[in-house]
C-alpha atoms as a PDB file:
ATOM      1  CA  UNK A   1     -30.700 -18.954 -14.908  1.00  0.00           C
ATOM      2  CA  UNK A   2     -31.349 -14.981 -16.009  1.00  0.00           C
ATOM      3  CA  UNK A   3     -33.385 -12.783 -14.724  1.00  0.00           C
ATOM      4  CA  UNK A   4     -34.261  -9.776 -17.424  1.00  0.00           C
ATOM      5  CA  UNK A   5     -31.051 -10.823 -19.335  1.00  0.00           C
ATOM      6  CA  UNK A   6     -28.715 -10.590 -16.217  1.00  0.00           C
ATOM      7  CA  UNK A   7     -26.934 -13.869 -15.377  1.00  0.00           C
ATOM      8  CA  UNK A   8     -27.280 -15.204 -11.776  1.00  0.00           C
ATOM      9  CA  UNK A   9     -23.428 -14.384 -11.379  1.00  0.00           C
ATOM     10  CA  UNK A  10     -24.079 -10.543 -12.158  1.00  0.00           C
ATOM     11  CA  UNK A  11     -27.015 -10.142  -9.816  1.00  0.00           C
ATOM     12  CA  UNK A  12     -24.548 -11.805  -7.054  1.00  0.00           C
ATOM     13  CA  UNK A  13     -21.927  -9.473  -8.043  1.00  0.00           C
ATOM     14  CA  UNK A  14     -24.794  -6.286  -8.434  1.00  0.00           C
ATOM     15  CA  UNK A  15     -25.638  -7.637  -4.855  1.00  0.00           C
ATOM     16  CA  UNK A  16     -22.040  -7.649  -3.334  1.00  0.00           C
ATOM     17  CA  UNK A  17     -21.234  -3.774  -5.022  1.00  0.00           C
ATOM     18  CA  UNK A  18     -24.346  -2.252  -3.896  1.00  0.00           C
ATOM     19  CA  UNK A  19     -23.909  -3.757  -0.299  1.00  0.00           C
ATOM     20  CA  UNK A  20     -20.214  -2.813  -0.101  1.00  0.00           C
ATOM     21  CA  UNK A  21     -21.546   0.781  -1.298  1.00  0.00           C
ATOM     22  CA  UNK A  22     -24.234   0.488   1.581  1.00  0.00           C
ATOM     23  CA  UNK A  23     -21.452  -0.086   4.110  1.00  0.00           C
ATOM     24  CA  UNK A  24     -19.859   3.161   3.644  1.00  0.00           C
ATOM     25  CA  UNK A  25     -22.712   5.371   4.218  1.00  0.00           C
ATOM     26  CA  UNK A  26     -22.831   3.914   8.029  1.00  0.00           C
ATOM     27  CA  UNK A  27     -21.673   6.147  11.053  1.00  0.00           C
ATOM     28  CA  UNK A  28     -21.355   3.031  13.531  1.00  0.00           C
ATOM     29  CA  UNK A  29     -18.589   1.759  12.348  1.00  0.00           C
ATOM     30  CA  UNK A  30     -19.150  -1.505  13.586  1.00  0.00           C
ATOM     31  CA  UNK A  31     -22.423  -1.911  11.742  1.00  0.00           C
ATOM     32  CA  UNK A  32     -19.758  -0.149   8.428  1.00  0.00           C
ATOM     33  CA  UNK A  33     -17.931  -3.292   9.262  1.00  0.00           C
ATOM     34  CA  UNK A  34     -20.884  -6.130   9.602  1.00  0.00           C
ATOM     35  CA  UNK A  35     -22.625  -4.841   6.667  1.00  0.00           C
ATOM     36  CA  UNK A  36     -19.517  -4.410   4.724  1.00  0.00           C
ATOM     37  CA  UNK A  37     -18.307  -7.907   6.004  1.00  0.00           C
ATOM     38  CA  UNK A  38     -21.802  -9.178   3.584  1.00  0.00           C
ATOM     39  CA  UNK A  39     -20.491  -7.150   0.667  1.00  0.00           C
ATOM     40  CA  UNK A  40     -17.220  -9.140   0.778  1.00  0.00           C
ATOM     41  CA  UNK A  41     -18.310 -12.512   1.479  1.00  0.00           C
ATOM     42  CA  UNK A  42     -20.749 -11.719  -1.716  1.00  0.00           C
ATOM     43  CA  UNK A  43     -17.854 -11.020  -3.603  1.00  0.00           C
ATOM     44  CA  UNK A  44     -16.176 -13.547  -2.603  1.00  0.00           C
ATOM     45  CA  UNK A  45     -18.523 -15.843  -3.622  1.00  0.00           C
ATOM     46  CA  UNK A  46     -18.736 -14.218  -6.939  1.00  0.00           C
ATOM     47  CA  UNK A  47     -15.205 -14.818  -7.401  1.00  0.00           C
ATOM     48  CA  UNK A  48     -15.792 -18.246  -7.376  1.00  0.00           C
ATOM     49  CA  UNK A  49     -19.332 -17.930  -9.624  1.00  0.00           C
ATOM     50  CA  UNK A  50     -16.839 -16.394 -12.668  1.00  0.00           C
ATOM     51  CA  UNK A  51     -15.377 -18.836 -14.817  1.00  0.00           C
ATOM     52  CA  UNK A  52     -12.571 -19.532 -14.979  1.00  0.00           C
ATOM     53  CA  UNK A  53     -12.700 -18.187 -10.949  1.00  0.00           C
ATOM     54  CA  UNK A  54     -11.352 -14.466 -10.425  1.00  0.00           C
ATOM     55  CA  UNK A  55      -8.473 -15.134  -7.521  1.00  0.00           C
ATOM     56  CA  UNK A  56      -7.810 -11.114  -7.073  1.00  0.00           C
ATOM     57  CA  UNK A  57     -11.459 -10.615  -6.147  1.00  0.00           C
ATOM     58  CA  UNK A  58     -10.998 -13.735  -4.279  1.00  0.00           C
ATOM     59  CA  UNK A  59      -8.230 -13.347  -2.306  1.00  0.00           C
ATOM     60  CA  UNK A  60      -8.828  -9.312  -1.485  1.00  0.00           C
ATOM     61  CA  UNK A  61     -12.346  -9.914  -0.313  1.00  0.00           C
ATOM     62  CA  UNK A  62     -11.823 -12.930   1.700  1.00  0.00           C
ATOM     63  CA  UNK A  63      -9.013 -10.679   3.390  1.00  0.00           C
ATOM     64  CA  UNK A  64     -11.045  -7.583   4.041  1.00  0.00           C
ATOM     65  CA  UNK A  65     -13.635 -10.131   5.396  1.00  0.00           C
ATOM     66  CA  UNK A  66     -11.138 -11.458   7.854  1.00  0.00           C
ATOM     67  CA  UNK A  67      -9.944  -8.176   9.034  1.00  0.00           C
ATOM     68  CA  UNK A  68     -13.715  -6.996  10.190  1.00  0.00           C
ATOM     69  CA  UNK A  69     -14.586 -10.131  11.224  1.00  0.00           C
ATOM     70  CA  UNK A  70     -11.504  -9.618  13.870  1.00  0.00           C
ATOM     71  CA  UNK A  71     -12.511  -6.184  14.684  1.00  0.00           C
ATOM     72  CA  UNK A  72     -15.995  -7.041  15.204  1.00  0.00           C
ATOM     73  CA  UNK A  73     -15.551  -9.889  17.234  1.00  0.00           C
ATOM     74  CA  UNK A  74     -12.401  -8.305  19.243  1.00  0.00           C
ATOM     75  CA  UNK A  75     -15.388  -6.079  21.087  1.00  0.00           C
END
């Protein structure tokens, strides 16, 4: 599926950059760390959308993911 010429796996990772960009323009750093949490999971689901699957966006993401998730729910 394409959407003006842009695969469905580039507008998932468009979606994932521009949210992790998002996520640094927040003061409350918990809400940094929620929205940023969304960038990552994005990614790492675009990871897995790449063929064959990327592992290093993988595996960083999914870690960055688990760190906020701690942080957030350690409150």
């Amino acid at each position: 599926m394409e959407i003006l010429d842009i695969s469905l796996t580039d507008w998932v990772g468009y979606a994932a950059m521009a949210t992790l960009l998002l996520s640094f323009l927040m003061k409350a750093v918990t809400k940094l760390r929620i929205v940023n949490s969304i960038g990552c999971l994005l990614f790492v689901i675009y990871g897995f959308m790449l063929e064959p699957a990327a592992k290093p966006i993988i595996i960083t993401n999914a870690a960055i993911l688990c760190v906020n998730l701690y942080y957030i729910l350690k409150k």
